[in-house]
Protein backbone atom coordinates (compact mmCIF):
# COMPACT_ATOMS: atom_id res chain seq x y z
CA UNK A 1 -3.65 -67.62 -19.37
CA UNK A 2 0.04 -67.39 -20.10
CA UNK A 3 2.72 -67.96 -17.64
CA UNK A 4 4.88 -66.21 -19.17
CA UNK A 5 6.15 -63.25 -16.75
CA UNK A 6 6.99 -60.43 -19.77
CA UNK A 7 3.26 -61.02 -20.64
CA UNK A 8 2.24 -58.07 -18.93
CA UNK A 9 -1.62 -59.89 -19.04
CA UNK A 10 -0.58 -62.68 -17.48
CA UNK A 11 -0.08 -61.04 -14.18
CA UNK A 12 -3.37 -59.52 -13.51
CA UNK A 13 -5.25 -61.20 -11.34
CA UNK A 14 -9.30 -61.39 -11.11
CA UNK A 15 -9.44 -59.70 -7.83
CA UNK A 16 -7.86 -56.90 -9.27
CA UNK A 17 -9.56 -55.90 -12.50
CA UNK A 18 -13.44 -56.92 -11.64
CA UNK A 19 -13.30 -53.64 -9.31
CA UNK A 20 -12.74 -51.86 -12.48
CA UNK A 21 -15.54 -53.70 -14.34
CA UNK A 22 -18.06 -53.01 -12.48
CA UNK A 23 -17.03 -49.58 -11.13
CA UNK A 24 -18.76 -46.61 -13.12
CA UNK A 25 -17.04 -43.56 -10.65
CA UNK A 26 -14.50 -42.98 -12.96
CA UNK A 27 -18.07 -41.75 -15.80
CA UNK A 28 -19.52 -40.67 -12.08
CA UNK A 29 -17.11 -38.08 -10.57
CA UNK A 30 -18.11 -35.79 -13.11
CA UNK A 31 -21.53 -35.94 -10.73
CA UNK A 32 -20.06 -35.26 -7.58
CA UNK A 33 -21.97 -32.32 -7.11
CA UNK A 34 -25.14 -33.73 -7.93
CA UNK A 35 -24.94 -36.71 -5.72
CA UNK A 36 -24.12 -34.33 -2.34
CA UNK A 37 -26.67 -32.22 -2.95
CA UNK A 38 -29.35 -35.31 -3.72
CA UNK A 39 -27.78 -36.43 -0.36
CA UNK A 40 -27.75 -33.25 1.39
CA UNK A 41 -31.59 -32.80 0.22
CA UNK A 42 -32.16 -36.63 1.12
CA UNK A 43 -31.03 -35.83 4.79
CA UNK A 44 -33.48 -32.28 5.32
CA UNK A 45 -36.30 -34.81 4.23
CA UNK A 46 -35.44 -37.46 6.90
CA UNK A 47 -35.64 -34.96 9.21
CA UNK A 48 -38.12 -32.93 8.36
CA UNK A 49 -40.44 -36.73 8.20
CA UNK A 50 -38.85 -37.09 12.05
CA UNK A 51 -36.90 -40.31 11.25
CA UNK A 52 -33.92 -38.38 12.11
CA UNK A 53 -33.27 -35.93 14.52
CA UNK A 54 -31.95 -31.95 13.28
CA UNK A 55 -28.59 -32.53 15.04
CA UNK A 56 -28.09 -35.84 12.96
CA UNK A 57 -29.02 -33.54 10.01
CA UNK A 58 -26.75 -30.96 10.69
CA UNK A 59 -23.60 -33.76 10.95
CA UNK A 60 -24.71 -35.42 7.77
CA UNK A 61 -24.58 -31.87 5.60
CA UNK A 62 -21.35 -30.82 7.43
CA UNK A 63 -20.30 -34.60 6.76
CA UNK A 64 -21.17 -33.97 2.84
CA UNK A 65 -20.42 -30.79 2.51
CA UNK A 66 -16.69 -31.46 3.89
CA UNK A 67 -16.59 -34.53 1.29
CA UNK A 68 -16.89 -32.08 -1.47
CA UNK A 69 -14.50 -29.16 -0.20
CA UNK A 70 -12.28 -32.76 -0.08
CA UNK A 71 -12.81 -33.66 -3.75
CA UNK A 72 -12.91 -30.18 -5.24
CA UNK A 73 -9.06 -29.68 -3.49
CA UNK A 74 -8.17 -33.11 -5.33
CA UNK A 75 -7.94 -34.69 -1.65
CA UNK A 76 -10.48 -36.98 -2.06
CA UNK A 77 -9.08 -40.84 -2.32
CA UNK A 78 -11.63 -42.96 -4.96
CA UNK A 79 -11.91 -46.30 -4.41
CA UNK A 80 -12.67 -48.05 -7.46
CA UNK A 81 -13.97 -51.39 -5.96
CA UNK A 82 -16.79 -48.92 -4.29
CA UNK A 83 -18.26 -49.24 -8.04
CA UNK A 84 -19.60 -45.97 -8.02
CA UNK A 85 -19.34 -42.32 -6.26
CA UNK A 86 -22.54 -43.18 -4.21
CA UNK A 87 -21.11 -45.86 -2.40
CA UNK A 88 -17.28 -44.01 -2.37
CA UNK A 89 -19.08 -40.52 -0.46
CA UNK A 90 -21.20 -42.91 1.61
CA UNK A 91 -18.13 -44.65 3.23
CA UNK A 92 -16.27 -41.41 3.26
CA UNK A 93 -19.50 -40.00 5.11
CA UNK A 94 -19.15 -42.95 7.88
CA UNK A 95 -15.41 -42.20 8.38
CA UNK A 96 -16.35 -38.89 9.21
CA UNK A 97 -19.57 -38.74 11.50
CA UNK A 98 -19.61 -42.78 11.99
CA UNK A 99 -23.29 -44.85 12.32
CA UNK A 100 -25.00 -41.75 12.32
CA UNK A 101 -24.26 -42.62 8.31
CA UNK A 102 -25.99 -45.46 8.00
CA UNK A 103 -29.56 -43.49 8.78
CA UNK A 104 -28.88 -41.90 5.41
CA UNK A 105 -29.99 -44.96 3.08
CA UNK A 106 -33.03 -45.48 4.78
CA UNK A 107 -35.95 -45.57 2.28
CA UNK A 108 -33.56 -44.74 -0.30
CA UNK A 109 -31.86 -47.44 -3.32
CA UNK A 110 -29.03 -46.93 -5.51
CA UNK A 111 -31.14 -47.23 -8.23
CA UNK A 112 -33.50 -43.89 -7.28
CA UNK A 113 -30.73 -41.83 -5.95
CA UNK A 114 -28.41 -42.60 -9.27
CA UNK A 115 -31.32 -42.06 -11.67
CA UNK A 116 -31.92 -38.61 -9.69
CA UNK A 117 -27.98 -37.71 -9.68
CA UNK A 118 -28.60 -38.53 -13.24
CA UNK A 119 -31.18 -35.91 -14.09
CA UNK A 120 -29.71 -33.23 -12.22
CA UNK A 121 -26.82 -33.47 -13.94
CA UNK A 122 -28.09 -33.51 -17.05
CA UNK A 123 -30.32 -30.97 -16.62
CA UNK A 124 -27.58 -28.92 -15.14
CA UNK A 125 -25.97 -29.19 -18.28
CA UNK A 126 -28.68 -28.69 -20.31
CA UNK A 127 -29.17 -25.33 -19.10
CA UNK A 128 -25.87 -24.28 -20.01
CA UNK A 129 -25.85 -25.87 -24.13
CA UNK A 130 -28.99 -23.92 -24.09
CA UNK A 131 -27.44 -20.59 -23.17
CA UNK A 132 -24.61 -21.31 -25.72
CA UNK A 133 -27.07 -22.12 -28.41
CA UNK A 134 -29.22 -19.58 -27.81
CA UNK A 135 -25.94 -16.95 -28.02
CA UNK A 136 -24.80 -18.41 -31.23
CA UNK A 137 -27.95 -17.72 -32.83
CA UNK A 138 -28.05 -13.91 -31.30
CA UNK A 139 -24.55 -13.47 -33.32
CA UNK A 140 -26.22 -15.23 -36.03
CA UNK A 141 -28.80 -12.78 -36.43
CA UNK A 142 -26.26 -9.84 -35.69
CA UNK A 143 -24.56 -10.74 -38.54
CA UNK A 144 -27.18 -11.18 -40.75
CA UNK A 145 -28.45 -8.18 -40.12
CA UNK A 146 -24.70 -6.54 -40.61
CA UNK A 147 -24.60 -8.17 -44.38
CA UNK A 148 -28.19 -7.96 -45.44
CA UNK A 149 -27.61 -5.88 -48.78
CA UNK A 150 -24.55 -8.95 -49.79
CA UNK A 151 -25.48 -10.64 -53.16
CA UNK A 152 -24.09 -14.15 -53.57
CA UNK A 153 -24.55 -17.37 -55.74
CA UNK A 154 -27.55 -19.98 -54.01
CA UNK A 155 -26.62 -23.18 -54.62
CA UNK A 156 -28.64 -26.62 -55.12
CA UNK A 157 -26.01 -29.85 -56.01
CA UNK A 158 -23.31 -27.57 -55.07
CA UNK A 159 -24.04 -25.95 -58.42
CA UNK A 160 -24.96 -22.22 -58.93
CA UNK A 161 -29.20 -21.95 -58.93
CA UNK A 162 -29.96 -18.34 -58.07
CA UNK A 163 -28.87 -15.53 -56.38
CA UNK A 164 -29.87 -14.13 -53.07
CA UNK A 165 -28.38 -12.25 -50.22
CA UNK A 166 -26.31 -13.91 -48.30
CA UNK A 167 -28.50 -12.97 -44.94
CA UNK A 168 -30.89 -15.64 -46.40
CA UNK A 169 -28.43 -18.47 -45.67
CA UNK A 170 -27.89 -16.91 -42.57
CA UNK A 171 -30.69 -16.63 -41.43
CA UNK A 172 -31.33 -20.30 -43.01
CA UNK A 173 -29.14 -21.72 -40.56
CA UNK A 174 -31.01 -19.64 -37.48
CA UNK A 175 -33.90 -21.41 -39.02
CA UNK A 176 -32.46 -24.89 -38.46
CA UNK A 177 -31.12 -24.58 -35.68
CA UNK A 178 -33.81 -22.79 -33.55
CA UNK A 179 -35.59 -26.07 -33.77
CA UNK A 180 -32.70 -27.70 -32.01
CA UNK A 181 -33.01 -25.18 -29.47
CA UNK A 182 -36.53 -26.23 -29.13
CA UNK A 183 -35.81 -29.62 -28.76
CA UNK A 184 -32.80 -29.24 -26.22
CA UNK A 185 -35.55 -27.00 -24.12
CA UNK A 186 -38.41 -29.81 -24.98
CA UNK A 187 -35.14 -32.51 -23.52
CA UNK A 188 -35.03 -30.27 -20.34
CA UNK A 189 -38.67 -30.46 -19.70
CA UNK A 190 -38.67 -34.29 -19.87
CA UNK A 191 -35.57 -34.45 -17.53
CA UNK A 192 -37.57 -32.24 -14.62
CA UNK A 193 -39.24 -35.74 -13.26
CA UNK A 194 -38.13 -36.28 -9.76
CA UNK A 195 -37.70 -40.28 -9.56
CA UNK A 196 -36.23 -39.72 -6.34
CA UNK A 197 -38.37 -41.68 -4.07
CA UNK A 198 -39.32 -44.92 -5.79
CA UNK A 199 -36.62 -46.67 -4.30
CA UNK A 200 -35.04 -50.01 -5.57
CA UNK A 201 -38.60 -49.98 -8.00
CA UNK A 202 -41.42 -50.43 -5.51
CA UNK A 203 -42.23 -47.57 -3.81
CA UNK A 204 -40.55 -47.20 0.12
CA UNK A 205 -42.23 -47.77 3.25
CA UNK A 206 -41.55 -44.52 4.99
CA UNK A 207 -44.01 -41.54 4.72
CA UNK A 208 -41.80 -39.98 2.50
CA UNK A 209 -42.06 -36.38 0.80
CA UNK A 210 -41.07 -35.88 -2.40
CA UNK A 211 -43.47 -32.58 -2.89
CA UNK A 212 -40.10 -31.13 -0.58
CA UNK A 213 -37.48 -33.21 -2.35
CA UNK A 214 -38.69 -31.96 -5.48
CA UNK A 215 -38.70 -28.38 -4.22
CA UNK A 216 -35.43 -28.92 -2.71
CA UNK A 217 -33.41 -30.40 -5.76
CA UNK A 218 -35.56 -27.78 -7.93
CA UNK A 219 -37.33 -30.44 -10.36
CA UNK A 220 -40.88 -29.39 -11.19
CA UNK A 221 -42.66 -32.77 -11.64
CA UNK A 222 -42.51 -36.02 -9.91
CA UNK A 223 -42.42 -39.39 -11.12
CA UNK A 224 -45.92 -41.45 -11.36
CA UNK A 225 -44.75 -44.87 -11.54
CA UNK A 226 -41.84 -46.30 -9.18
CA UNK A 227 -40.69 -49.27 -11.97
CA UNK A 228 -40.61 -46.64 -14.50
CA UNK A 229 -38.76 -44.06 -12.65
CA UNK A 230 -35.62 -46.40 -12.01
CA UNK A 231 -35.84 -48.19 -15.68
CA UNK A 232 -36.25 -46.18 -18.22
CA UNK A 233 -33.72 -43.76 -19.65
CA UNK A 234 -35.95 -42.36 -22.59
CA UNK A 235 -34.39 -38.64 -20.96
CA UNK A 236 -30.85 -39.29 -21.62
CA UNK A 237 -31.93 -40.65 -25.47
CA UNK A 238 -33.43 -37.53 -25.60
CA UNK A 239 -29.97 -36.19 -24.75
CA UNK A 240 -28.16 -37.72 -27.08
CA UNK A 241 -30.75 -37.47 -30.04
CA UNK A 242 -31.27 -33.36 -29.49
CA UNK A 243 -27.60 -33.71 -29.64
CA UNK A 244 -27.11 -35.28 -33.01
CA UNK A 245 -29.86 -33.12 -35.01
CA UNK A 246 -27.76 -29.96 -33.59
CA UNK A 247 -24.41 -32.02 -34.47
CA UNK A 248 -25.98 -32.81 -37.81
CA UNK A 249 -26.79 -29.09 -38.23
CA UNK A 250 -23.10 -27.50 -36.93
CA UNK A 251 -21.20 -30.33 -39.16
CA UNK A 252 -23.19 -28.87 -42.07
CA UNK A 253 -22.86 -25.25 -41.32
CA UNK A 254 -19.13 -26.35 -40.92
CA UNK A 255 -19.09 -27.95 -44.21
CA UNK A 256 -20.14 -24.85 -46.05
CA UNK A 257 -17.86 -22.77 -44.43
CA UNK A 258 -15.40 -24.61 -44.88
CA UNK A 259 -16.07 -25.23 -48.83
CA UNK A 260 -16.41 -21.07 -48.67
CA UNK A 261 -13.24 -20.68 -47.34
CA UNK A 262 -10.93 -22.85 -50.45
CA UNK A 263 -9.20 -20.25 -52.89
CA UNK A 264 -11.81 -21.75 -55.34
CA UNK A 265 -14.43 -20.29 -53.60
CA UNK A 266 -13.10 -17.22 -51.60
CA UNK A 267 -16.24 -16.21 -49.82
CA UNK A 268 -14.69 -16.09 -46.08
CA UNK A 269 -12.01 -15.56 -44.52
CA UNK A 270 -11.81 -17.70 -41.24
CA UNK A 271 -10.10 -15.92 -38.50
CA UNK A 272 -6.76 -17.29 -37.81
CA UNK A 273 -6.89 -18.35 -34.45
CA UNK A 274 -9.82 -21.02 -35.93
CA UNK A 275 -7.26 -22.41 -38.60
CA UNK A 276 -3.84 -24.19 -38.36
CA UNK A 277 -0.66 -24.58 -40.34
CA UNK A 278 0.90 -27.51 -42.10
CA UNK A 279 4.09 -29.04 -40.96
CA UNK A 280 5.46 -28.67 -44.95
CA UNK A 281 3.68 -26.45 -46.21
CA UNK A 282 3.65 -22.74 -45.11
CA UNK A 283 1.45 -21.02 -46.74
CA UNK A 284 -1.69 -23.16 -45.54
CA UNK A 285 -4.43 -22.07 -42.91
CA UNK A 286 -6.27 -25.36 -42.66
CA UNK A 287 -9.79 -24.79 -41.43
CA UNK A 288 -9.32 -27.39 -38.07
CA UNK A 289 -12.10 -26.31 -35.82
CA UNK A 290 -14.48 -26.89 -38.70
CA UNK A 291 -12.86 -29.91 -39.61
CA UNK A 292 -13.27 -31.34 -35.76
CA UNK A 293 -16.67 -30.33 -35.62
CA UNK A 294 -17.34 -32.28 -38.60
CA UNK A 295 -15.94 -35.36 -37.80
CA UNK A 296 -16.69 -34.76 -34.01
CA UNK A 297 -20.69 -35.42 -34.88
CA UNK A 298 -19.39 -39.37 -35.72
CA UNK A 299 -18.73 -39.75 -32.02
CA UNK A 300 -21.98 -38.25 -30.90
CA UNK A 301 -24.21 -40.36 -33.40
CA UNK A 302 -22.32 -43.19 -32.14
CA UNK A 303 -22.90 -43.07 -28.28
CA UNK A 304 -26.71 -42.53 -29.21
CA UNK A 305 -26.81 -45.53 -31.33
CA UNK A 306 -24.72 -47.06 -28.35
CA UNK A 307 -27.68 -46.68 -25.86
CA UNK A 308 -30.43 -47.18 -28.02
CA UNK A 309 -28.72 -50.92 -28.47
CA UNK A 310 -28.49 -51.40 -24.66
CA UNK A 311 -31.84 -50.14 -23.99
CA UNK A 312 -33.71 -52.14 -26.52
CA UNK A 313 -34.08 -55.81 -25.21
CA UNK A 314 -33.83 -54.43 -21.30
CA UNK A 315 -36.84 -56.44 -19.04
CA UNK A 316 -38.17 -54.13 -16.74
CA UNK A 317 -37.11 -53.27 -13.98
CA UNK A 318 -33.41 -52.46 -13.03
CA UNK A 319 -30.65 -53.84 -15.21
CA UNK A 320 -26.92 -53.48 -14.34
CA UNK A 321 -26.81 -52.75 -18.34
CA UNK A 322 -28.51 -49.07 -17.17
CA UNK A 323 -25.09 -48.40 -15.40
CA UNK A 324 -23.89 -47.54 -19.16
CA UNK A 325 -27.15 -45.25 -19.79
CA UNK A 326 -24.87 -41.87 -19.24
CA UNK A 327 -21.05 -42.08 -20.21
CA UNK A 328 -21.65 -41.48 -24.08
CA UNK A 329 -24.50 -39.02 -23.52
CA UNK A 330 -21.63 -36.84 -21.02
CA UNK A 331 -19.19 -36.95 -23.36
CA UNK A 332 -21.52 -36.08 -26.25
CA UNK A 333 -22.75 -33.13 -24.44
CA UNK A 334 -19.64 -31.96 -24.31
CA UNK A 335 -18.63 -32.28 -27.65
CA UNK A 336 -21.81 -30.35 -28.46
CA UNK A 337 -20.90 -27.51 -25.79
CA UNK A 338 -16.90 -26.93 -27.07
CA UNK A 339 -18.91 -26.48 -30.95
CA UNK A 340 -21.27 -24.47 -30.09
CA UNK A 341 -18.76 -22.47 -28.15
CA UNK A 342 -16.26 -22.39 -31.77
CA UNK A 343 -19.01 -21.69 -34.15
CA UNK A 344 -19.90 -18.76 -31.67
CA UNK A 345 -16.84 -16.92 -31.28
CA UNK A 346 -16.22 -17.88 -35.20
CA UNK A 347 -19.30 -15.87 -36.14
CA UNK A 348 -18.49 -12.91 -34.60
CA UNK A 349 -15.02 -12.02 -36.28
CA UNK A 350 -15.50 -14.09 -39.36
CA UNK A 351 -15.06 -11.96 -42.34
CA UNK A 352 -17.27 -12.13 -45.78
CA UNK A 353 -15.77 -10.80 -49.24
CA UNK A 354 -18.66 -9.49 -50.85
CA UNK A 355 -17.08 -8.60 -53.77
CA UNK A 356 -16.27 -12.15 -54.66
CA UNK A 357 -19.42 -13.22 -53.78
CA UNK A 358 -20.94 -10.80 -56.12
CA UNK A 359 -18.45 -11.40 -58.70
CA UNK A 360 -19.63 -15.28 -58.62
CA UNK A 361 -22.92 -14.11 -58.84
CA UNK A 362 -22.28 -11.82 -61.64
CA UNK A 363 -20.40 -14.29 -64.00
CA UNK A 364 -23.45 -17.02 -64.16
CA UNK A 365 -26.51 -17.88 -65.23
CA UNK A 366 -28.21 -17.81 -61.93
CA UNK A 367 -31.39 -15.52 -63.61
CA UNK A 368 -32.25 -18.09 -66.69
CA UNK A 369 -34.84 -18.48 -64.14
CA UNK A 370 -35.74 -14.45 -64.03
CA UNK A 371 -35.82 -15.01 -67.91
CA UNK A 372 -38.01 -18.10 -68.15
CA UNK A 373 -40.34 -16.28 -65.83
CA UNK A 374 -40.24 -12.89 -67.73
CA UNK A 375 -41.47 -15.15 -70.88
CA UNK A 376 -44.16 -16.96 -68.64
CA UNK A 377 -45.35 -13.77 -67.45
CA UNK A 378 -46.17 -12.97 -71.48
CA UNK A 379 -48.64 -16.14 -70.88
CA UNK A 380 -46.98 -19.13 -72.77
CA UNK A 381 -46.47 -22.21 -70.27
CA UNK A 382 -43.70 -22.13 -68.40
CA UNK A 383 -42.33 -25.63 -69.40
CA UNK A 384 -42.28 -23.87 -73.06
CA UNK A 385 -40.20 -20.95 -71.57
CA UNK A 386 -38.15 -23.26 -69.74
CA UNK A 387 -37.07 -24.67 -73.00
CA UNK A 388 -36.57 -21.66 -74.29
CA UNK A 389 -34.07 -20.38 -72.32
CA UNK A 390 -32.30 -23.86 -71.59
CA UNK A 391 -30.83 -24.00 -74.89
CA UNK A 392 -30.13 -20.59 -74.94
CA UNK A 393 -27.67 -20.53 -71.91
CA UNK A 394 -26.56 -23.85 -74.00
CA UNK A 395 -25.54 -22.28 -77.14
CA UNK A 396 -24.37 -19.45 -74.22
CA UNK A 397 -21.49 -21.50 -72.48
CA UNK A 398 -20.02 -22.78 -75.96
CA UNK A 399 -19.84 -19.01 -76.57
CA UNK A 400 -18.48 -18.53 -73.14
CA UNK A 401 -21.23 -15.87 -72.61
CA UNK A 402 -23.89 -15.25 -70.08
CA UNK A 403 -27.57 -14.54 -70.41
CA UNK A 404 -27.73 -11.70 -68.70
CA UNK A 405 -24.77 -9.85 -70.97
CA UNK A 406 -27.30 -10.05 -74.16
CA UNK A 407 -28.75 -7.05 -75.64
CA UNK A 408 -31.86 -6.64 -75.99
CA UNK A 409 -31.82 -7.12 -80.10
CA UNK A 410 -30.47 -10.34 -79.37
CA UNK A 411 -33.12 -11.19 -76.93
CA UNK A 412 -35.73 -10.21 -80.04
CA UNK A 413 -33.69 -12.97 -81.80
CA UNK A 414 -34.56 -15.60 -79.62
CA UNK A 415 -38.41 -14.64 -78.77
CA UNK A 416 -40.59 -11.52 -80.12
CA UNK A 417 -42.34 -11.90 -76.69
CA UNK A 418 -39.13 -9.93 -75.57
CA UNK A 419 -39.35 -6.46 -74.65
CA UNK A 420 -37.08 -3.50 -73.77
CA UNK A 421 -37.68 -4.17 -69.78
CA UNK A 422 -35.97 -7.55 -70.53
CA UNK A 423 -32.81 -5.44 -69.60
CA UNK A 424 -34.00 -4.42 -66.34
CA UNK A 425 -33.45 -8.45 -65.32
CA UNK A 426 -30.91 -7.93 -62.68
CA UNK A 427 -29.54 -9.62 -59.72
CA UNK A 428 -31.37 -7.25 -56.96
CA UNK A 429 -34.22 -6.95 -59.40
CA UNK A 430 -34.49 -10.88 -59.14
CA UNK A 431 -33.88 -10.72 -55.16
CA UNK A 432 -36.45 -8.66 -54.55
CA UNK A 433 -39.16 -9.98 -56.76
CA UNK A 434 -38.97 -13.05 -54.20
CA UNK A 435 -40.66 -11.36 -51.30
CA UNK A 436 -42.72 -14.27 -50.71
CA UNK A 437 -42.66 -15.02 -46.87
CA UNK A 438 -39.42 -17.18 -46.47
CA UNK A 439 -37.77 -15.75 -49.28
CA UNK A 440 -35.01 -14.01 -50.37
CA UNK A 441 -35.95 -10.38 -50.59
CA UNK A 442 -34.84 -7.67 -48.75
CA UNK A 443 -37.97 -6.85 -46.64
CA UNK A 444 -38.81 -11.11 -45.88
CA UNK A 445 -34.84 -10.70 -44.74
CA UNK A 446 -36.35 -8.27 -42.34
CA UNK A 447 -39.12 -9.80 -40.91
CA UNK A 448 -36.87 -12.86 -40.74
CA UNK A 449 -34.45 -11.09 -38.63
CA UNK A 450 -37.35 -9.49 -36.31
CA UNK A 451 -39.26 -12.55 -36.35
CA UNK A 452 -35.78 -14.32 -34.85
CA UNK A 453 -35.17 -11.76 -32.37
CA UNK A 454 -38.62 -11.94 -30.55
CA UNK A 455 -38.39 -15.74 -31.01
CA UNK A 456 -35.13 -15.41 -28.75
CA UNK A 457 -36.62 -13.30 -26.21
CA UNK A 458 -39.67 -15.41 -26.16
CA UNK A 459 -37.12 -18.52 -25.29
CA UNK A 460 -35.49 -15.86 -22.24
CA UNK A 461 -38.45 -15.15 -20.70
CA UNK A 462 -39.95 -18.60 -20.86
């Protein structure tokens, strides 16, 4: 190392930076909660088992619950070379009521009370993405329902295909992402296991009860094997990979919008408080929020592939690798939260221009299918139809015409199989002829938009 004393990394010392290697409190505070209330439920066991007495209860809540009045007034000193917030409340707890403390740990490791901090965070904050998803797709629906008679271009390559209403992409992204909602409940479920009891990985000694702990701390299942319980960390991948599918999902929805909003489009109009200016030029609204969601979704792929990587070559049973196990999937949860809560609020004052959507739809040849089908219908193949009508719209954009603008004497010049309801092709008439289940028509919009509803409320009451 240099000796040179302006090399500001030449004066730190071993002693002072391996604290801060090993310490995770600064990821941990954010579990504070958690780990008092694990403690706090920890203690009522002990006592309720007779291996301490009520009154040492009674000082070891008041202990912890005074700890966290301390840290939620900001009066709470951390001490980094404590490694994490376990061992930081459990020295503050024998400053305060003394050996009394020390009865705390008994049949309890790190490793079990960490991995149940863990869960109960994560669960905590499951709960709440799931509200917020579960809203966004309410104002989804409201506002498909709002805009179900809207005709606008569909689009495959980015290129005009057909039209339908615009409720259909709606109601298309409600589709998507109500299996994200399923998985984010199906992560909760797998993050209800109580390992709380399985100590450093073998089991503990005492006669312990973890039917109350699990009562207590509100987890519905209990862990079945003690090695497992305190090594794997299969929950907080689901975390993280229920968080990228609905990152995936947002950064697309954001993409769209965000293509719907350019002059060149014109669709939407993003409320203001969602865009920002440029420092030069002063008539732009740049679509931010969007923008941040998009490239947000990099992070949160990232600390998934992060943990997958740490967890992959990991012997059983405890690893000081695992201390890395929840950083990316807090901060990714997060990110997935402050989205959800944008796309949300966007939804419900974003604005549509359904005259430019119609006028997009209008000035196209999104029905050469409707055509090709109206010839199938008169029983050639539809490959031979297709043909047809392909190099008609051809010989159509060199003339800077569309199909639908033709009479119907010109339609007898391309195929006698032609008749006068050829003219009754139109854009709702080709909407509602898809009333397949899934599809674009007015009435599948419908049952769409009830089927969605009762799917919520089925979710609530679960």
């Amino acid at each position: 190392m240099s000796k040179d004393k302006n090399n500001k990394t030449s004066s730190i010392q071993g002693e002072d930076i391996f604290g801060e290697f090993t310490s995770s409190f600064k990821t941990d505070i954010q579990m504070y909660k958690e780990d008092i209330y694990v403690s706090t439920a920890y203690s009522k066991m002990l006592a309720k088992i007779s291996l301490i007495t009520d009154s040492e209860n009674k000082k070891i809540v008041k202990g912890l619950r005074d700890i966290q009045k301390e840290i939620e007034a900001d009066k709470f000193i951390w001490d980094s070379k404590l490694e994490d917030i376990h061992l930081n409340i459990e020295k503050s707890l024998y400053d305060k009521i003394g050996e009394i403390a020390g009865k705390l740990h008994f049949g309890r490791s790190r490793n079990d009370q960490i991995a149940t901090d863990v869960r109960l965070y994560f669960k905590n904050r499951i709960s709440i993405v799931i509200t917020e998803l579960s809203d966004l797709l309410s104002e989804i629906i409201k506002v498909s329902e709002k805009n179900i008679t809207v005709i606008m271009p569909g689009y495959t390559h980015l290129q005009k295909g057909q039209p339908v209403l615009l409720s259909q992409y709606l109601m298309g992204y409600f589709s998507m992402l109500s299996r994200d909602l399923d998985r984010f409940y199906n992560c909760y479920e797998n993050l209800d296991v109580l390992p709380l009891g399985s100590g450093a990985f073998a089991g503990v000694s005492i006669p312990i009860d973890r039917d109350y702990l699990a009562k207590e701390l509100g987890f519905s299942k209990i862990s079945s094997n003690s090695i497992d319980s305190v090594s794997s960390r299969d929950h907080i991948l689901d975390v993280l990979y229920s968080s990228s599918t609905l990152m995936i999902n947002l950064s697309r929805i954001s993409e769209e919008f965000i293509i719907w909003s350019t002059s060149e489009f014109g669709f939407i109009k993003i409320p203001e408080k969602f865009t920002t200016g440029s420092s030069i030029m002063p008539q732009k609204k740049n679509p931010d929020y969007l923008e941040l969601i998009r490239g947000k979704s990099g992070g949160v792929f990232g600390n998934l592939m992060g943990l997958m990587s740490t967890l992959k070559a990991l012997p059983f049973t405890y690893n000081r690798d695992l201390q890395e196990d929840r950083f990316g999937a807090i901060e990714s949860v997060k990110t997935v939260f402050e989205s959800l809560n944008v796309l949300k609020n966007m939804f419900s004052e974003i604005s549509f221009n359904k005259e430019k959507m119609l006028e997009a739809s209008d000035n196209s040849d999104i029905l050469a299918t409707d055509f090709a089908d109206y010839l199938a219908y008169k029983k050639i193949p539809f490959r031979d139809a297709y043909k047809i009508i392909k190099k008609v719209s051809s010989k159509l954009v060199k003339e800077k015409k569309h199909i639908h603008e033709l009479t119907f004497e010109e339609f007898k010049e391309i195929s006698d199989l032609f008749e006068k309801d050829v003219t009754e092709i139109t854009l709702s008439s080709s909407i509602e002829k898809r009333d397949s289940v899934g599809g674009t028509a007015t009435k599948s919009l419908q049952n769409q938009i009830k089927d969605g509803k009762k799917y919520l409320s089925t979710k609530k009451n679960a």
